[in-house]
C-alpha atoms as a PDB file:
ATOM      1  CA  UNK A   1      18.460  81.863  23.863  1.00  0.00           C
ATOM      2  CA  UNK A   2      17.342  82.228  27.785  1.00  0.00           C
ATOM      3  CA  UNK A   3      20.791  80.982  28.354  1.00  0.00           C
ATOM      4  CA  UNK A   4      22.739  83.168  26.418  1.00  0.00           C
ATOM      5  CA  UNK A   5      20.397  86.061  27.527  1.00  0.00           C
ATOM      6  CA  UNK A   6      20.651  85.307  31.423  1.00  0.00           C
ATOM      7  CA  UNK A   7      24.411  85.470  30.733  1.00  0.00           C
ATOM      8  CA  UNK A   8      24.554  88.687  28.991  1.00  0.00           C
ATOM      9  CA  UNK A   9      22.564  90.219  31.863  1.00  0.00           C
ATOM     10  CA  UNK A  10      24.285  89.312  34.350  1.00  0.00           C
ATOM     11  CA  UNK A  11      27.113  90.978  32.897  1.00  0.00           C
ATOM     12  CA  UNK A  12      24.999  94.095  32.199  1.00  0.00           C
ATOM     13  CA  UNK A  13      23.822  94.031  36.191  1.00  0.00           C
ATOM     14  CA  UNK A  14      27.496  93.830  36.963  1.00  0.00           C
ATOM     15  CA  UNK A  15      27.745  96.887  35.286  1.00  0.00           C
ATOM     16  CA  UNK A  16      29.903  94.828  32.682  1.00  0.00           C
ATOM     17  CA  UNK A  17      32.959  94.232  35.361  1.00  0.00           C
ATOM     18  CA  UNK A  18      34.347  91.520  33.339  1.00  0.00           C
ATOM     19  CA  UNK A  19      34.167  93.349  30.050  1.00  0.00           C
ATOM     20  CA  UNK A  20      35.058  96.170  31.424  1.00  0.00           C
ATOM     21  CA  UNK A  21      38.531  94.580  31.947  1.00  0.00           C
ATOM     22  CA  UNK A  22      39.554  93.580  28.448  1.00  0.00           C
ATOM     23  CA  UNK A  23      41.995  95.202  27.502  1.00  0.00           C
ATOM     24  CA  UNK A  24      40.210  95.994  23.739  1.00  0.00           C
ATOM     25  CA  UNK A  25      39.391  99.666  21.801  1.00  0.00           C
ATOM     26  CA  UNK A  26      36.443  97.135  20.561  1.00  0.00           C
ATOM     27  CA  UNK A  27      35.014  96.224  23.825  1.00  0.00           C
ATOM     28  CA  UNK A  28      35.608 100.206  25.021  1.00  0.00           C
ATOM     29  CA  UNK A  29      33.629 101.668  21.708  1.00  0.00           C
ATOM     30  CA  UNK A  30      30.920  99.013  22.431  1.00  0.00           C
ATOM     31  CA  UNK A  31      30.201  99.785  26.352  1.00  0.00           C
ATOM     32  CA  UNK A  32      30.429 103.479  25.506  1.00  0.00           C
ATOM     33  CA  UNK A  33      27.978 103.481  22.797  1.00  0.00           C
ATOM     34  CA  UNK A  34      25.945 100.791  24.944  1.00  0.00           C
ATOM     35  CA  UNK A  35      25.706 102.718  28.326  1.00  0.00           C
ATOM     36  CA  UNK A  36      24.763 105.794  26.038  1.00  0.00           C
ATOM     37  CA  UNK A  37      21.323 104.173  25.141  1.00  0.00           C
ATOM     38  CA  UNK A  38      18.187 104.735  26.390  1.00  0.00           C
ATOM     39  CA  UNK A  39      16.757 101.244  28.559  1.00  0.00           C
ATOM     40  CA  UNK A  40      13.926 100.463  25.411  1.00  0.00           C
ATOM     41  CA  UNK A  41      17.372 100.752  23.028  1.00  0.00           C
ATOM     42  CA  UNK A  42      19.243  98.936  25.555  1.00  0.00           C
ATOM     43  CA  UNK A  43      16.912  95.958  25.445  1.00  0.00           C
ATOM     44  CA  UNK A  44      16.216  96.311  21.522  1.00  0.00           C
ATOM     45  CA  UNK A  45      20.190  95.992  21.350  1.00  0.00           C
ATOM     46  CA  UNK A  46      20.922  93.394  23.488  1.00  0.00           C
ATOM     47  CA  UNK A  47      18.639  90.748  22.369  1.00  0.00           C
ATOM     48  CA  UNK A  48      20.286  91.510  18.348  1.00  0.00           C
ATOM     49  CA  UNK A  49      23.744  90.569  20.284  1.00  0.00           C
ATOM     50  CA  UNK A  50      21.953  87.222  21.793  1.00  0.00           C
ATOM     51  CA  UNK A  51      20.823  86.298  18.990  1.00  0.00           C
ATOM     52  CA  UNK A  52      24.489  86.918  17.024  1.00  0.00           C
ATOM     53  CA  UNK A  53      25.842  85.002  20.066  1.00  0.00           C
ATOM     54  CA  UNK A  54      23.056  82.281  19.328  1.00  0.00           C
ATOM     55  CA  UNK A  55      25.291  81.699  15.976  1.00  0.00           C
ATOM     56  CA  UNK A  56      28.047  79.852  17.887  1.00  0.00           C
ATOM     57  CA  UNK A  57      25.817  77.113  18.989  1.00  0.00           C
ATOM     58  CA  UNK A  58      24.018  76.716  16.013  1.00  0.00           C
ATOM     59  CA  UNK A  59      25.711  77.575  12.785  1.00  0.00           C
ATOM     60  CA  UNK A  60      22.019  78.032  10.831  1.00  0.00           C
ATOM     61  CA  UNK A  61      20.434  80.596  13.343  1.00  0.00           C
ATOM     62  CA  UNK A  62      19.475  84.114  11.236  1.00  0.00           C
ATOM     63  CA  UNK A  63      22.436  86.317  12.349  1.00  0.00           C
ATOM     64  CA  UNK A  64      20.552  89.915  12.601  1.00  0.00           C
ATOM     65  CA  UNK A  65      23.302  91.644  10.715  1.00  0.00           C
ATOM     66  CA  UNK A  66      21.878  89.524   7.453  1.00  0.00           C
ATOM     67  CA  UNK A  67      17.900  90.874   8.489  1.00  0.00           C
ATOM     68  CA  UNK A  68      19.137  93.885   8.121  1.00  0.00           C
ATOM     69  CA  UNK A  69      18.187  94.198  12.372  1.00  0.00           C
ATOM     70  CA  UNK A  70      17.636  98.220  13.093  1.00  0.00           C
ATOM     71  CA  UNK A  71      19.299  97.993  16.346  1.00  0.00           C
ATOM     72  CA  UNK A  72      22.528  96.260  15.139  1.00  0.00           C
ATOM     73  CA  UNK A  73      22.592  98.697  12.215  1.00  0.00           C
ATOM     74  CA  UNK A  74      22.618 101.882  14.444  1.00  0.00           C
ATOM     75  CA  UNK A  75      25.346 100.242  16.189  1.00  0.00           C
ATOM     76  CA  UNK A  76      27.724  99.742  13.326  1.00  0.00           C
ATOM     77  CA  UNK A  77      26.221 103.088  11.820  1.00  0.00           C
ATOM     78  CA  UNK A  78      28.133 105.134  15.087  1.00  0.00           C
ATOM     79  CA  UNK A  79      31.326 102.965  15.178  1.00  0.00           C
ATOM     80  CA  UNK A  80      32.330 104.358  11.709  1.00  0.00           C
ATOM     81  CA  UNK A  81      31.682 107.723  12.687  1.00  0.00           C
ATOM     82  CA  UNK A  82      32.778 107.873  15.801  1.00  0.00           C
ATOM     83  CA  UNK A  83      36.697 108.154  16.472  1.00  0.00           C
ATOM     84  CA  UNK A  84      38.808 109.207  19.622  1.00  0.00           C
ATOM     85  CA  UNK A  85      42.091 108.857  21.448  1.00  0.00           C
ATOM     86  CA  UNK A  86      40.856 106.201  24.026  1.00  0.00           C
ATOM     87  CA  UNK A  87      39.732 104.026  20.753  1.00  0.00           C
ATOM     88  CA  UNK A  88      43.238 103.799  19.561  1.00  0.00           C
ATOM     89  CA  UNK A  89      45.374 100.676  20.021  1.00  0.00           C
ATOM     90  CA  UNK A  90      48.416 100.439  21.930  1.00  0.00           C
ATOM     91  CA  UNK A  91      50.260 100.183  18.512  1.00  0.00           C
ATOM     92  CA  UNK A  92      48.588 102.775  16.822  1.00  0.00           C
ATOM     93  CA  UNK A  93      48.831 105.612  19.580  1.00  0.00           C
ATOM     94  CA  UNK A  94      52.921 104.584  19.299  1.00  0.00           C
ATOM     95  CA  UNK A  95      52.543 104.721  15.682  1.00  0.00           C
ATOM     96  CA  UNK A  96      51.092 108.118  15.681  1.00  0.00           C
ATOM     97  CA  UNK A  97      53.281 109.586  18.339  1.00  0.00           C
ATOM     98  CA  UNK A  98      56.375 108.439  16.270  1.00  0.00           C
ATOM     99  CA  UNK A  99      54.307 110.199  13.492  1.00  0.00           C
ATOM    100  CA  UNK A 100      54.280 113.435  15.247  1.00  0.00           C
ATOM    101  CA  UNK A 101      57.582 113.562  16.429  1.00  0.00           C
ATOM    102  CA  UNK A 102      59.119 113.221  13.106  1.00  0.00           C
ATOM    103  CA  UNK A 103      56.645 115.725  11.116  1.00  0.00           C
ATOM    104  CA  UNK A 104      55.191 118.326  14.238  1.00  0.00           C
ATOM    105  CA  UNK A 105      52.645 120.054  11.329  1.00  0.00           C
ATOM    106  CA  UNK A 106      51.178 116.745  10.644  1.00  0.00           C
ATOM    107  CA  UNK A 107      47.460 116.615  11.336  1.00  0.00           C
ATOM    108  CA  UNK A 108      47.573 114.078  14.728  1.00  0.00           C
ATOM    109  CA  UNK A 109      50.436 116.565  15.833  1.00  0.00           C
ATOM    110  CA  UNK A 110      48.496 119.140  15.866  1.00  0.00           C
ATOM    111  CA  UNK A 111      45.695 116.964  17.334  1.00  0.00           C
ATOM    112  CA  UNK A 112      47.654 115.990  20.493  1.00  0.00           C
ATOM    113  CA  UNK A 113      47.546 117.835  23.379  1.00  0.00           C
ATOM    114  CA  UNK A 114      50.258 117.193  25.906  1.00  0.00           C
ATOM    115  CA  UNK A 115      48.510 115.554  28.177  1.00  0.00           C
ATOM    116  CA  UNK A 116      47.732 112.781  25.308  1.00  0.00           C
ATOM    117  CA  UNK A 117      51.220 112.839  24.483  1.00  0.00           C
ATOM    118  CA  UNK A 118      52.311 112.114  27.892  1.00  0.00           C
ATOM    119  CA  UNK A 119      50.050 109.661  27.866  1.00  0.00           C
ATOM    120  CA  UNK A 120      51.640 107.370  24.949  1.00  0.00           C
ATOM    121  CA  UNK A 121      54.882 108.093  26.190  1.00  0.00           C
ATOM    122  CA  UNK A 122      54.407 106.203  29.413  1.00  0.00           C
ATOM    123  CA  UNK A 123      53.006 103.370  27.377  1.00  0.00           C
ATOM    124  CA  UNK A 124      55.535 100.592  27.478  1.00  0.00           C
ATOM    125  CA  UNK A 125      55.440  98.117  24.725  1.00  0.00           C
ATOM    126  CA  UNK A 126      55.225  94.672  25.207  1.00  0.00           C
ATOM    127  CA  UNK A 127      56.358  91.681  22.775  1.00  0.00           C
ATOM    128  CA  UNK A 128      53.789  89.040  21.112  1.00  0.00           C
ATOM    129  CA  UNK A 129      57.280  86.759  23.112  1.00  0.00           C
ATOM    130  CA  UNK A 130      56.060  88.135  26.075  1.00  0.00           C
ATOM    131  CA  UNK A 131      53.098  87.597  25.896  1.00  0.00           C
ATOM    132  CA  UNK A 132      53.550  84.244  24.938  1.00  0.00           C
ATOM    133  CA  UNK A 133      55.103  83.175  27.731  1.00  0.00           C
ATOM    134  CA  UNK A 134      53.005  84.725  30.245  1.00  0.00           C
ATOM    135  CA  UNK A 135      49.851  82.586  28.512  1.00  0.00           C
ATOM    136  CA  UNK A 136      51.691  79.489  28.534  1.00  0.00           C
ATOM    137  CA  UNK A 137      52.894  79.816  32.183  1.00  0.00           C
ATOM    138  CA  UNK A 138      48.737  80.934  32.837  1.00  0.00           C
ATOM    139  CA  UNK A 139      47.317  77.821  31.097  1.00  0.00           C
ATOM    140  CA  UNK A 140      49.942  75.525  31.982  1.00  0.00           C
ATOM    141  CA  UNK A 141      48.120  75.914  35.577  1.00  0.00           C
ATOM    142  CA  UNK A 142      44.645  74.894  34.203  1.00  0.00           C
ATOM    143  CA  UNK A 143      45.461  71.874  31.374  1.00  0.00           C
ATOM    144  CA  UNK A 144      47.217  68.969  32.089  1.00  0.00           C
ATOM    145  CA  UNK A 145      49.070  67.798  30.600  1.00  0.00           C
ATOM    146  CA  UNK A 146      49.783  70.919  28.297  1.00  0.00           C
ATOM    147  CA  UNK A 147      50.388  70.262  24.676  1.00  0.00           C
ATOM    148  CA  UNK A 148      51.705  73.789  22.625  1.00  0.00           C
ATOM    149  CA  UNK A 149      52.044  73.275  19.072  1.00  0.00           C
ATOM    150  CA  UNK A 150      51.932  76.619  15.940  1.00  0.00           C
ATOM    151  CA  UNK A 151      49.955  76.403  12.969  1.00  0.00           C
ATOM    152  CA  UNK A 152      50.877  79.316  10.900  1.00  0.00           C
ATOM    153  CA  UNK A 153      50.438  82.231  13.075  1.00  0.00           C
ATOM    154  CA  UNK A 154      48.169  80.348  15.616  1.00  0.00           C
ATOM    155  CA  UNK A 155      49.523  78.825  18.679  1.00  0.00           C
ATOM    156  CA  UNK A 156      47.254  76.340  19.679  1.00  0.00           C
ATOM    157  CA  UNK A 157      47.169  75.306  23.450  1.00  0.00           C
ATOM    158  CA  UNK A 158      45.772  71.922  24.616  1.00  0.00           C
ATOM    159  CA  UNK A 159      45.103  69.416  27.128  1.00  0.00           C
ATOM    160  CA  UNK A 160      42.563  68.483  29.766  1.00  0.00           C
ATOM    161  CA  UNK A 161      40.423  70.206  31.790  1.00  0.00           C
ATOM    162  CA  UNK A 162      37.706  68.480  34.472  1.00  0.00           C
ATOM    163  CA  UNK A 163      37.769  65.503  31.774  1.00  0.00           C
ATOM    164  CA  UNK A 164      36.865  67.610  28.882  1.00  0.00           C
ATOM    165  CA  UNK A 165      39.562  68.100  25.962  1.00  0.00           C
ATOM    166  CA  UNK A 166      40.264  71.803  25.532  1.00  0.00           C
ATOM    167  CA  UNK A 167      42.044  73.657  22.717  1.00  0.00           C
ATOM    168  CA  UNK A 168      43.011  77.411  23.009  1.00  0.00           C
ATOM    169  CA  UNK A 169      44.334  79.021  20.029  1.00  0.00           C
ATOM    170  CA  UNK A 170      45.953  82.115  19.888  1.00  0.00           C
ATOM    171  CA  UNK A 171      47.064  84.557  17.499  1.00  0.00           C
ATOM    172  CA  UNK A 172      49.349  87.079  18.632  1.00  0.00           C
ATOM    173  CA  UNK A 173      50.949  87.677  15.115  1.00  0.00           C
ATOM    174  CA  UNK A 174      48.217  90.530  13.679  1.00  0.00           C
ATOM    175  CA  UNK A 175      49.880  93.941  13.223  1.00  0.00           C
ATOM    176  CA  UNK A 176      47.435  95.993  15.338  1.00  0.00           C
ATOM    177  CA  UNK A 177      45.896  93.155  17.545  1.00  0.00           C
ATOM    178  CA  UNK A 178      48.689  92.234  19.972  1.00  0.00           C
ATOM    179  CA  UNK A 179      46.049  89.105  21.058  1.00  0.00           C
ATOM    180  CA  UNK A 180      43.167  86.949  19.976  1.00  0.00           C
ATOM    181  CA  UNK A 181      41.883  83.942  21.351  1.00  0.00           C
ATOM    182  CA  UNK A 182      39.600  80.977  20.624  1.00  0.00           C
ATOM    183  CA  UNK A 183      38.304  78.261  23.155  1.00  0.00           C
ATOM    184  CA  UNK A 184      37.139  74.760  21.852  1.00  0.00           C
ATOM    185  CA  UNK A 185      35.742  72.093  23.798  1.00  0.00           C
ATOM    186  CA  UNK A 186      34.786  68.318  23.481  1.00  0.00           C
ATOM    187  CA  UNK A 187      32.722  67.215  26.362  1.00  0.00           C
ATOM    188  CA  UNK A 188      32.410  63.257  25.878  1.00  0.00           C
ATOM    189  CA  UNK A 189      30.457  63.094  28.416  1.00  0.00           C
ATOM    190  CA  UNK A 190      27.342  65.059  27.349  1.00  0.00           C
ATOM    191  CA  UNK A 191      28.530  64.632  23.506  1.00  0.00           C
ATOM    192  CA  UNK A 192      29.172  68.068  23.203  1.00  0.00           C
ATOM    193  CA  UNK A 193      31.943  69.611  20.810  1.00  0.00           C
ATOM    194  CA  UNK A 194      32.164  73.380  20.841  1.00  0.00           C
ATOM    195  CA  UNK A 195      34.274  75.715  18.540  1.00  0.00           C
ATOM    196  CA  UNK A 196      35.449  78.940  18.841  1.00  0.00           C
ATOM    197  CA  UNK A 197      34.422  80.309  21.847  1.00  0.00           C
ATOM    198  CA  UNK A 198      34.973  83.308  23.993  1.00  0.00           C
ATOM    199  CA  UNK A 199      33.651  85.526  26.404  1.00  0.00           C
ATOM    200  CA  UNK A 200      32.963  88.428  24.117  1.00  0.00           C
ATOM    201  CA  UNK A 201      31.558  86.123  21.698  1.00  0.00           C
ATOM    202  CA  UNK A 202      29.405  84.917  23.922  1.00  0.00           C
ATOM    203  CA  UNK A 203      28.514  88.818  25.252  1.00  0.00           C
ATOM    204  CA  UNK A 204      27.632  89.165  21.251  1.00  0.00           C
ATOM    205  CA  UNK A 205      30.258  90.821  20.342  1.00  0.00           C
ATOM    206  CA  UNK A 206      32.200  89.986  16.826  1.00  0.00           C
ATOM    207  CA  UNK A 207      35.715  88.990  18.440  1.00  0.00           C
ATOM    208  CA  UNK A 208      38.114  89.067  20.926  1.00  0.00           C
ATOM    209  CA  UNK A 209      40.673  91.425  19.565  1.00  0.00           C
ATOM    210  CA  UNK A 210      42.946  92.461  22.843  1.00  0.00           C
ATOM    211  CA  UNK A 211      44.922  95.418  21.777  1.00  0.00           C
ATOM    212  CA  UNK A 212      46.033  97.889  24.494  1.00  0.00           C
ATOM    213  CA  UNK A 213      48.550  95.116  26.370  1.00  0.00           C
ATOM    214  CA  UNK A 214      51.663  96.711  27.385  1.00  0.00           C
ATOM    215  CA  UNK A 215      53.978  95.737  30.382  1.00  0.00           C
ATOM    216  CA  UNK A 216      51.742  97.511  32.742  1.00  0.00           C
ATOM    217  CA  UNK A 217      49.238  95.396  32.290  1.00  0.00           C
ATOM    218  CA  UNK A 218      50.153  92.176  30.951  1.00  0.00           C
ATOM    219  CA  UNK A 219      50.131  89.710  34.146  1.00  0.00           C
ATOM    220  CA  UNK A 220      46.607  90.707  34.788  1.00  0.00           C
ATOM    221  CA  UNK A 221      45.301  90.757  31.629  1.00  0.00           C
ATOM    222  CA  UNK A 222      46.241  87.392  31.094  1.00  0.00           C
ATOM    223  CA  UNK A 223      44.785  86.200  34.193  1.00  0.00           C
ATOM    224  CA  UNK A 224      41.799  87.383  32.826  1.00  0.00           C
ATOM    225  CA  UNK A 225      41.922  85.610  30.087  1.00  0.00           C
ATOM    226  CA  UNK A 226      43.004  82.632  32.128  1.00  0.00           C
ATOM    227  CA  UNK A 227      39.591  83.002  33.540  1.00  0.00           C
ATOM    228  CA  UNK A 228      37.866  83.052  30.256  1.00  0.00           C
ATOM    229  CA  UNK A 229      38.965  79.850  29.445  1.00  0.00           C
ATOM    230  CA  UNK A 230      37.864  78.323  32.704  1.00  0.00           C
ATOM    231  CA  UNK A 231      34.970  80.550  31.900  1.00  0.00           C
ATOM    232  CA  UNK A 232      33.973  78.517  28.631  1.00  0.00           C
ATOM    233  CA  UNK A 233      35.201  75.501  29.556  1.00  0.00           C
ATOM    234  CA  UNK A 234      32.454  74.957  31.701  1.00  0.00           C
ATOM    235  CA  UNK A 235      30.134  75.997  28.912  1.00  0.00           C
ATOM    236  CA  UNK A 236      28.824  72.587  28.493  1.00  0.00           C
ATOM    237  CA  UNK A 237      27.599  72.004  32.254  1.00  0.00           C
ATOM    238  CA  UNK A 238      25.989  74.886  32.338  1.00  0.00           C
ATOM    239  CA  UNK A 239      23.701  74.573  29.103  1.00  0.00           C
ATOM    240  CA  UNK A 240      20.154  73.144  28.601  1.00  0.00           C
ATOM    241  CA  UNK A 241      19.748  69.095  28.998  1.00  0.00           C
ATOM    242  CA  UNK A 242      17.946  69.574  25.625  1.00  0.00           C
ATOM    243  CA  UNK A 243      21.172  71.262  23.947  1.00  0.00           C
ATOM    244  CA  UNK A 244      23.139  68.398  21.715  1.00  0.00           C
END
């Protein structure tokens, strides 16, 4: 817990940098509704998402979403009322402006203003291929030697990193999330296997569910996620002596 809670605030006393790169409608709703809170609700709220993150290390810890946690409830509560251009997906916003174009009385063409239509328009579309190859050139840089193999819509990514066998899987087959990815790690050395990591699981958040990639963005948004997997990879230095 004073691991996982030292990490999440040094993200918060960064004023979330790294989060606030992800290039995710989720990870937008989250620091909007977060930033919004008073500092008591702020500190109420973060230690429900340390103790969700708490779940990846051990599978028996009491999630707070099953307590029925106050905080965590409020939080759900607003992101099912709450809805917004900037919370739309890359995929969606094209969806909708293909939408409006073909039926201009429809309810989102009335909705969108011309500055939000310009605004899709300039979005240019990138390919789950594309993407693809931009994260195997990225992590053919960090594991060697790099083993690439598909399991239904997963690729999984593997090889070695500082001794310790890594295995990134990524789905880039979901209709509305272009990219989602998932870091295990066996450190033989301290006896440590860990499943399913990322950075916003780690922050507390549910998943990593990147969905506003286009071509604009692409190269750096996969060096960002380059650095996640460094990121957790070195998870198992970095926890307690105590943690097996």
């Amino acid at each position: 817990m004073n691991f996982l809670r030292a990490e999440f605030r040094r993200e918060q006393k960064s004023d979330f940098a790294l989060l606030r790169r992800i290039p995710s409608t989720g990870v937008r709703r989250f620091l909007d509704y977060f930033l919004a809170l008073n500092e008591l609700d702020k500190d109420t709220f973060s230690e429900a998402l340390v103790q969700i993150a708490l779940c990846l290390f051990f599978s028996n810890a009491p999630h707070p979403g099953k307590s029925g946690n106050a905080a965590l409830k409020r939080y759900i509560n607003e992101l099912s009322l709450t809805w917004d251009w900037k919370y739309q997906s890359v995929r969606t916003l094209r969806m909708i402006l293909a939408e409006a174009e073909e039926n201009p009385d429809s309810r989102f063409a009335r909705a969108m203003t011309p500055e939000i239509r310009k605004m899709i328009q300039a979005i240019k579309p990138v390919k789950s291929t594309d993407i693809r190859k931009v994260v195997k050139l990225a992590l053919s840089q960090l594991l060697v030697p790099l083993t690439i193999t598909q399991k239904w819509q997963e690729w999984h990514y593997e090889g070695l990193y500082h001794n310790r066998e890594i295995c990134i899987a990524i789905d880039c087959g979901s209709r509305f999330r272009q990219l989602d990815y998932k870091v295990s790690i066996l450190d033989k050395e301290r006896c440590i296997t860990l499943k399913d990591l990322n950075y916003e699981r780690i922050m507390g958040l549910s998943s990593a569910s990147w969905n506003c990639l286009e071509q604009s963005n692409l190269d750096q948004s996969i060096a960002l996620l380059k650095d996640f997997v460094i990121y957790c990879a070195e998870i198992p230095s970095r926890l307690p002596v105590e943690y097996k």
